[in-house]
C-alpha atoms as a PDB file:
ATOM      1  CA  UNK A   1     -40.716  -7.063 -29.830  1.00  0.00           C
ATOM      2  CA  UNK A   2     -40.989  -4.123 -27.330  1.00  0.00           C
ATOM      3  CA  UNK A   3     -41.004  -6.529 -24.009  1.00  0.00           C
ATOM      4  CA  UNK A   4     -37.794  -8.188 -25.499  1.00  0.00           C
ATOM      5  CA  UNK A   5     -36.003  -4.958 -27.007  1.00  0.00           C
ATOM      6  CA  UNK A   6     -36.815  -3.404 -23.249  1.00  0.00           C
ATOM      7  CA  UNK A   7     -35.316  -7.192 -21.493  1.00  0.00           C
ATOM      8  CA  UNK A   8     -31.850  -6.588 -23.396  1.00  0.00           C
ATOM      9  CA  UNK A   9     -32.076  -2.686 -22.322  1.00  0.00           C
ATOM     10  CA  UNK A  10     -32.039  -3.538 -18.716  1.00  0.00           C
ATOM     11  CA  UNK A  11     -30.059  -6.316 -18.826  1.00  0.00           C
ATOM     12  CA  UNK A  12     -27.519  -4.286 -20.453  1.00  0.00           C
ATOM     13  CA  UNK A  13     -28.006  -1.336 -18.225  1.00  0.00           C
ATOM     14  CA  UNK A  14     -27.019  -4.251 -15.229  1.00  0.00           C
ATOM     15  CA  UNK A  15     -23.916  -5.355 -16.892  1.00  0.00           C
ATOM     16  CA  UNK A  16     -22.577  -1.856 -17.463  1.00  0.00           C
ATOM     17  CA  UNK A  17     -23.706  -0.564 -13.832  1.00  0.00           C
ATOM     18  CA  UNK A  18     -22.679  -3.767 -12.120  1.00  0.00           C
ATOM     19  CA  UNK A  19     -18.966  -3.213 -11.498  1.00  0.00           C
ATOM     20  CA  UNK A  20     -19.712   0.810 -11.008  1.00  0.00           C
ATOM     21  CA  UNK A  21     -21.993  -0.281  -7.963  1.00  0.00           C
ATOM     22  CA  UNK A  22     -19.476  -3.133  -6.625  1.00  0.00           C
ATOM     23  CA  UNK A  23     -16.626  -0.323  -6.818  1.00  0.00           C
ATOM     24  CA  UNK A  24     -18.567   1.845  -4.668  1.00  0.00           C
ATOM     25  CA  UNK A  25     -19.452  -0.723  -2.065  1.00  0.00           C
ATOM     26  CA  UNK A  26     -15.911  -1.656  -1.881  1.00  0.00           C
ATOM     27  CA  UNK A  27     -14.901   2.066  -0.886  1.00  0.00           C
ATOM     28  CA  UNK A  28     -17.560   2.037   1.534  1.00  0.00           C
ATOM     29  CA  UNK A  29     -16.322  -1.350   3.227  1.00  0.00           C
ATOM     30  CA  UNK A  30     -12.592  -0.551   2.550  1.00  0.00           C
ATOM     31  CA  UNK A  31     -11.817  -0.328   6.199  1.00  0.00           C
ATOM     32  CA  UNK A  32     -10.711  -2.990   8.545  1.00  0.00           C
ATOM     33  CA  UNK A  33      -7.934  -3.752  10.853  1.00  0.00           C
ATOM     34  CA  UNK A  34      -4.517  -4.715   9.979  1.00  0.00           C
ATOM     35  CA  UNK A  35      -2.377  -6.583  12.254  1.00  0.00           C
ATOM     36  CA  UNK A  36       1.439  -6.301  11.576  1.00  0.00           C
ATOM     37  CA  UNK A  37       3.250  -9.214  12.880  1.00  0.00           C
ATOM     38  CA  UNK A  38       7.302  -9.609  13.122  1.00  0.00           C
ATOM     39  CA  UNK A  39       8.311 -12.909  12.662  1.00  0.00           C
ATOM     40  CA  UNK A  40      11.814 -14.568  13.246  1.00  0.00           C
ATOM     41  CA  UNK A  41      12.052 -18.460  12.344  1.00  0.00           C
ATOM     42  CA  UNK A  42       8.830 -20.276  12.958  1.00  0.00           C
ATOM     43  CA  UNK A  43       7.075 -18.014  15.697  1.00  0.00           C
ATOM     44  CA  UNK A  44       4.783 -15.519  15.007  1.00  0.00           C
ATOM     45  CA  UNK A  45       5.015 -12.483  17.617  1.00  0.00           C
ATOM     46  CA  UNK A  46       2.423 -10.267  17.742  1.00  0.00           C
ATOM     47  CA  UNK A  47       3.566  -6.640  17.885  1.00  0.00           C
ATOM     48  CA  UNK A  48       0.449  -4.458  17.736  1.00  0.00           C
ATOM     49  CA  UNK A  49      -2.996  -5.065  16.876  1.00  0.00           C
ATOM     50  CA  UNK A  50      -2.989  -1.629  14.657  1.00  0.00           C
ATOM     51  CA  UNK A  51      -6.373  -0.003  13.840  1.00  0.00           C
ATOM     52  CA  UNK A  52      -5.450   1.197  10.429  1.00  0.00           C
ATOM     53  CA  UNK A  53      -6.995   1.359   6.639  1.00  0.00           C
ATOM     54  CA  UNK A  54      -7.246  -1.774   4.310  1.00  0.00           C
ATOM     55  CA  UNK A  55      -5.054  -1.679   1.545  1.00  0.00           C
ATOM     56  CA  UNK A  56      -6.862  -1.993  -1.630  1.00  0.00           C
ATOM     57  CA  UNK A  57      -6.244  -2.049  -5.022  1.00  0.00           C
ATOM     58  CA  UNK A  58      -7.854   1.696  -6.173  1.00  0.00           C
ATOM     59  CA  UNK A  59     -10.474   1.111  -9.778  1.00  0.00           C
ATOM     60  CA  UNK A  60     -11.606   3.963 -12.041  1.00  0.00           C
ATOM     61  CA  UNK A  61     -14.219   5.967 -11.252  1.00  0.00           C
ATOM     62  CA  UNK A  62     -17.580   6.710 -12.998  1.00  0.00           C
ATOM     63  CA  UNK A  63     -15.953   9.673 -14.134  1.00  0.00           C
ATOM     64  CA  UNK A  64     -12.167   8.219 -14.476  1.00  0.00           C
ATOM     65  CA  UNK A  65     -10.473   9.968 -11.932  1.00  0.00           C
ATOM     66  CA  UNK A  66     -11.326  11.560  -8.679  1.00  0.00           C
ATOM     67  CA  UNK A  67      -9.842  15.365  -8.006  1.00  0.00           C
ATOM     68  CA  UNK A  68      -6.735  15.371  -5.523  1.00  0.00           C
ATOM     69  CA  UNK A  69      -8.239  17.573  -2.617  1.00  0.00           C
ATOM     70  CA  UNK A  70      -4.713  20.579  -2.591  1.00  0.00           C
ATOM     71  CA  UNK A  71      -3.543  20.037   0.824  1.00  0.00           C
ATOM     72  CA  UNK A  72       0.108  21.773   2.143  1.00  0.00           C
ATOM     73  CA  UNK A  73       2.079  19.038   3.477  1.00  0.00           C
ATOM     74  CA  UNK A  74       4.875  18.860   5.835  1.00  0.00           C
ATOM     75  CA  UNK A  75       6.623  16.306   4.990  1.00  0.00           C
ATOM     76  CA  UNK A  76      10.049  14.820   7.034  1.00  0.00           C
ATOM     77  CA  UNK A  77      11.233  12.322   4.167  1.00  0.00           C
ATOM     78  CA  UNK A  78      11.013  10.809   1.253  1.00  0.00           C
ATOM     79  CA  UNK A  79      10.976   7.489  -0.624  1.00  0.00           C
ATOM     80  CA  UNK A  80      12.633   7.192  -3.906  1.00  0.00           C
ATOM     81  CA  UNK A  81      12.614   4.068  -6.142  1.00  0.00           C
ATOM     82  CA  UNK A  82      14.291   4.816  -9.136  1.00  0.00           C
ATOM     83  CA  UNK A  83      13.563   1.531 -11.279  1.00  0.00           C
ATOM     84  CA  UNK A  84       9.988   2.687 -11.412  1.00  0.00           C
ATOM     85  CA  UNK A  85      10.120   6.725 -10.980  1.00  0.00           C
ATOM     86  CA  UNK A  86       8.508   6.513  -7.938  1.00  0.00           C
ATOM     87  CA  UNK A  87       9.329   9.739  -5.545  1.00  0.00           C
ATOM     88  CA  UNK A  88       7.147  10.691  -2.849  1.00  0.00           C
ATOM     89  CA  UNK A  89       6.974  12.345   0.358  1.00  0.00           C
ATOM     90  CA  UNK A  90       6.089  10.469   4.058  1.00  0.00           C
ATOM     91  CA  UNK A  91       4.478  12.756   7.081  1.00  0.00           C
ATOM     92  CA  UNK A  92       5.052  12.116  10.885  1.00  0.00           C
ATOM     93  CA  UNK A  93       3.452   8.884  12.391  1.00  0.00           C
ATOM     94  CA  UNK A  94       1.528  11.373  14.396  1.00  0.00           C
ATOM     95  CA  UNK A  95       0.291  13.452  11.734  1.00  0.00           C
ATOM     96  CA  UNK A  96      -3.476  13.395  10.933  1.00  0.00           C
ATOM     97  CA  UNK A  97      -2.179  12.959   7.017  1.00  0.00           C
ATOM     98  CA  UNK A  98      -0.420  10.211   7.521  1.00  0.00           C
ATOM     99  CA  UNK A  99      -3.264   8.211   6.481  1.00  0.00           C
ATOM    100  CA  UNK A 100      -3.644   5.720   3.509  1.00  0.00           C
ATOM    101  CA  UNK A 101      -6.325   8.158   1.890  1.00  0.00           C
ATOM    102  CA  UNK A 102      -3.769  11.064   1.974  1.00  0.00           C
ATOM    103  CA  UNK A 103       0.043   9.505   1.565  1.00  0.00           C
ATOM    104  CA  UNK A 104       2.568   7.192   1.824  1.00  0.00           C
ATOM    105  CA  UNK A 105       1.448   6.023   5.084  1.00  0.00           C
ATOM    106  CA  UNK A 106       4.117   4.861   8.189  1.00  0.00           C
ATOM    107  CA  UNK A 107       2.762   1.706   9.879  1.00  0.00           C
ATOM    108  CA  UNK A 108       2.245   2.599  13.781  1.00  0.00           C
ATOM    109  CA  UNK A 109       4.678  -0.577  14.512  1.00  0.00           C
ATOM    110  CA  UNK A 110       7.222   1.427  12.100  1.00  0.00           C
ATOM    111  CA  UNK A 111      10.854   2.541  13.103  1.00  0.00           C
ATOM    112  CA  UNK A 112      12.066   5.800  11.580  1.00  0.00           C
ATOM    113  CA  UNK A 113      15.252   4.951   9.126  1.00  0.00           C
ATOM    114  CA  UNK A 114      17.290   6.210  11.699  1.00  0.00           C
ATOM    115  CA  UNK A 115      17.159   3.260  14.392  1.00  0.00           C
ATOM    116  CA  UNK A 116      19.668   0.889  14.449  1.00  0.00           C
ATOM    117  CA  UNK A 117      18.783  -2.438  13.072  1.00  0.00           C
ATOM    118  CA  UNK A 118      15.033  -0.790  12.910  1.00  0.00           C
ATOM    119  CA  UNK A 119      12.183  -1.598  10.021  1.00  0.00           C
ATOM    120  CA  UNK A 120      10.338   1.131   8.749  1.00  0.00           C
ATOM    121  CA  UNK A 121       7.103   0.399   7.569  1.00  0.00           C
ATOM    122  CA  UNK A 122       4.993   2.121   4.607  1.00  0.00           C
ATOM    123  CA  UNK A 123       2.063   1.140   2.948  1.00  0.00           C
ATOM    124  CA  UNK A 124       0.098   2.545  -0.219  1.00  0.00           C
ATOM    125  CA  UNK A 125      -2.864   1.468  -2.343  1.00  0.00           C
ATOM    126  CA  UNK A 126      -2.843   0.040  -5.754  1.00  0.00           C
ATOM    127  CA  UNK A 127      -4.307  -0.043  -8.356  1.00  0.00           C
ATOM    128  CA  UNK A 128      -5.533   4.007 -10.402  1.00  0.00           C
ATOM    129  CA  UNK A 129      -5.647   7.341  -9.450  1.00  0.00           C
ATOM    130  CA  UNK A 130      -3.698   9.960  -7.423  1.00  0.00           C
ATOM    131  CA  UNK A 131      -3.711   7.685  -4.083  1.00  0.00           C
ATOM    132  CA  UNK A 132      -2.053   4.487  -5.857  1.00  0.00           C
ATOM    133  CA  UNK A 133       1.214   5.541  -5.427  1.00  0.00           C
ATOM    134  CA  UNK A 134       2.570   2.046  -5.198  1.00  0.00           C
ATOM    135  CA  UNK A 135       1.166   0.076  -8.304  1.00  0.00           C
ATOM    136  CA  UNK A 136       4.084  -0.270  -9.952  1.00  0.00           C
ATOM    137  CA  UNK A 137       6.264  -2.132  -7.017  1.00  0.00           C
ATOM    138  CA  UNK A 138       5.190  -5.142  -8.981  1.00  0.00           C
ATOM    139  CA  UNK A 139       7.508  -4.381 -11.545  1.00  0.00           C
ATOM    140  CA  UNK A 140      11.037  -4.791  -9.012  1.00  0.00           C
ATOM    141  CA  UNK A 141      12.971  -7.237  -9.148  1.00  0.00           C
ATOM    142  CA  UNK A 142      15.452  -8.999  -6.875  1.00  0.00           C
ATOM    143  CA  UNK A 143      18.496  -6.568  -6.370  1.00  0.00           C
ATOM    144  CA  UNK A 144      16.316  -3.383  -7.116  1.00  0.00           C
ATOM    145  CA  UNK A 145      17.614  -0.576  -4.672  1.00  0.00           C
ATOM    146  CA  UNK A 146      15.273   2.338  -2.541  1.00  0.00           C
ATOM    147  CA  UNK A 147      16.355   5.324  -1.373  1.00  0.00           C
ATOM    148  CA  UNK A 148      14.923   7.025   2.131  1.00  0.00           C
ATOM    149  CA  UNK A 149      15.634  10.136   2.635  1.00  0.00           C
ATOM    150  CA  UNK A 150      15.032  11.054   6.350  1.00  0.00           C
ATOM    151  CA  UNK A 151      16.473  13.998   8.489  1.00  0.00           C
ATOM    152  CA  UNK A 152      19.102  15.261   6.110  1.00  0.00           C
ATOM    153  CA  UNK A 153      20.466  11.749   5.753  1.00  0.00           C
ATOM    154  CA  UNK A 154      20.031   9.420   2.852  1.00  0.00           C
ATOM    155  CA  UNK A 155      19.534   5.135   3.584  1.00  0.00           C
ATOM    156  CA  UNK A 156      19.832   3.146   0.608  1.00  0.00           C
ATOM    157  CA  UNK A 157      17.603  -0.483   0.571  1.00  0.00           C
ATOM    158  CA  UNK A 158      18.535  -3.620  -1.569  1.00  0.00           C
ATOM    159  CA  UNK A 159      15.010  -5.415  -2.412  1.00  0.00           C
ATOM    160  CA  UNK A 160      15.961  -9.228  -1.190  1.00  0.00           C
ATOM    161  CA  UNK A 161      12.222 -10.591  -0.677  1.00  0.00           C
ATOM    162  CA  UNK A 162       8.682 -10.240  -2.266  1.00  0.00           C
ATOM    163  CA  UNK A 163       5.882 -12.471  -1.034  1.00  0.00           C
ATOM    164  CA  UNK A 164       1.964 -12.685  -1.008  1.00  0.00           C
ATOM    165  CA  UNK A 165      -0.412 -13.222   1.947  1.00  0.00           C
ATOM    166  CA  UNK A 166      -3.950 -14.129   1.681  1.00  0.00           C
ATOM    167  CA  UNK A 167      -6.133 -10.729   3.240  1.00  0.00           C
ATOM    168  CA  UNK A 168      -7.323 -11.972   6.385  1.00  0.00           C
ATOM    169  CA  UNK A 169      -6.595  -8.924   8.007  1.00  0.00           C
ATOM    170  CA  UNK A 170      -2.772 -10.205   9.170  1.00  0.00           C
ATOM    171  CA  UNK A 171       0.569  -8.976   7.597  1.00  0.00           C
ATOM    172  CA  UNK A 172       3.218 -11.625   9.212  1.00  0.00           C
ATOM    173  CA  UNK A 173       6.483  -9.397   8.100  1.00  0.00           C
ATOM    174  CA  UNK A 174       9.714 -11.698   7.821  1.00  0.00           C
ATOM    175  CA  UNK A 175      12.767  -9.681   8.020  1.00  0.00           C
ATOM    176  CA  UNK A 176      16.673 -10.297   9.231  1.00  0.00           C
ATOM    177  CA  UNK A 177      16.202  -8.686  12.493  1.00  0.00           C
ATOM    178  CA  UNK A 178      20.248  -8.327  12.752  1.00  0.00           C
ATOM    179  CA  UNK A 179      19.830  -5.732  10.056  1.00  0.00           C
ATOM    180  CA  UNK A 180      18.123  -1.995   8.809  1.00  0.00           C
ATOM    181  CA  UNK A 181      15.327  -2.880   6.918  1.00  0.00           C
ATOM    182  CA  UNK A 182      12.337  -1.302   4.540  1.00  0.00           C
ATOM    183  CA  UNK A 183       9.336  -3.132   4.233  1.00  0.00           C
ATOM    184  CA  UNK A 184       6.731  -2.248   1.908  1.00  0.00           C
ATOM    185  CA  UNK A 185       3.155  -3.437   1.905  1.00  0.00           C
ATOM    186  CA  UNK A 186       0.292  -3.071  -0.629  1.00  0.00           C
ATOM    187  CA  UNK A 187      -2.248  -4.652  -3.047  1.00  0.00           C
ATOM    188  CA  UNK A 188      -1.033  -7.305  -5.380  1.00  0.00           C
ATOM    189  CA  UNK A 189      -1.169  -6.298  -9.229  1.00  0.00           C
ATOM    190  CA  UNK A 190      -4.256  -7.563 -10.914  1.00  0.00           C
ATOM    191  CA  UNK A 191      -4.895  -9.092  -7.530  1.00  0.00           C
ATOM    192  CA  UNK A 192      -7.917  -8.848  -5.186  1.00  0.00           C
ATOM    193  CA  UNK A 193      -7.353 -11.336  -2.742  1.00  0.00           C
ATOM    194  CA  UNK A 194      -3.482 -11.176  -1.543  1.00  0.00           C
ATOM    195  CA  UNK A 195      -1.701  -8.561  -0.475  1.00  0.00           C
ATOM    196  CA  UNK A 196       2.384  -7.972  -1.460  1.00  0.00           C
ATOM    197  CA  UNK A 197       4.715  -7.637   0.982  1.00  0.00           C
ATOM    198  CA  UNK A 198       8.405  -6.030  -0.068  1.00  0.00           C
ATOM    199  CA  UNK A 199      11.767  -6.841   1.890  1.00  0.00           C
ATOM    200  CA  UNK A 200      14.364  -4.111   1.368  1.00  0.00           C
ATOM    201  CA  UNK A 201      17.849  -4.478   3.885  1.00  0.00           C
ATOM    202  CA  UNK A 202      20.136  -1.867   3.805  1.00  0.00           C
ATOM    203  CA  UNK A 203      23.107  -1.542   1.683  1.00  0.00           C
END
């Protein structure tokens, strides 16, 4: 009776560790490189080959939540999605904090709102926590409007595309290149293998 009572101890002890330990060896594999890609009709065209963080979808921690470090920063804009109460502040491209672990982040292919016909770029994780600051873009819908506030002007974004691609470590982006555009990229909800990619022309 004691070998057996001590089996199901263990084996229980497994089961509830399990997912604590595959958590943590996802955060310590979480980087690898992202390649943003432009494509117009059927040709993909390589724009950079961007070093930057994957995008994952964030779990709960052994202890539930993980303390936001207090960092001042200076942000130059904002995104606002009013559907889903998102508001939250973006950093210069060149800024050490604009980093998936930190913000909002500006993809290093990105445009700043304020270029004609340009397409600015963010990315976020999914998923829990302070850093998931775009787990609810699953809930838009067609016709959903953004708001990007940039250098004391305001550009407003109808959403007119939402697709998945598998993570290979390629985001092909398909925008109208004769038009402003927002595109944002993150996990997909309840998702570990695709990420979402969100098409937003101005209005």
């Amino acid at each position: 009776m004691f070998l057996i009572g001590s089996f199901l101890t263990l084996l229980a002890g497994i089961f509830f560790f399990l997912p604590l330990l595959l958590e943590l060896r996802k955060e310590v594999f979480s980087e690898m490189q992202l390649k943003m890609y432009a494509q117009q009709g059927e040709d993909e065209t390589p724009v950079t080959d961007a070093n930057l963080p994957a995008i994952e979808n964030l779990q709960p921690t052994q202890e539930g939540q993980v303390e936001k470090p207090t960092i001042q920063y200076q942000y130059i804009g904002y995104l606002q999605i009013p559907k889903i109460g998102l508001y939250k502040g973006f950093v210069s491209k060149n800024s050490k904090y604009n980093n998936i672990e930190y913000n909002v982040t500006i993809a290093e292919t990105a445009d700043y709102p304020n270029k004609e016909k340009g397409n600015f770029i963010l990315m976020a994780h999914s998923g829990y926590g302070y850093l998931a600051f775009f787990d609810n873009l699953y809930q838009l819908e067609l016709g959903d409007l953004a708001k990007v506030n940039y250098k004391d002007k305001t550009y407003t974004y109808q959403l007119v595309n939402v697709y998945l691609q598998d993570k290979t470590g390629k985001v092909a982006i398909f925008r109208n290149f004769d038009v402003k555009t927002l595109t944002l990229i993150t996990c997909t909800h309840e998702d570990d293998l695709h990420q979402s990619i969100y098409i937003f022309e101005q209005v």
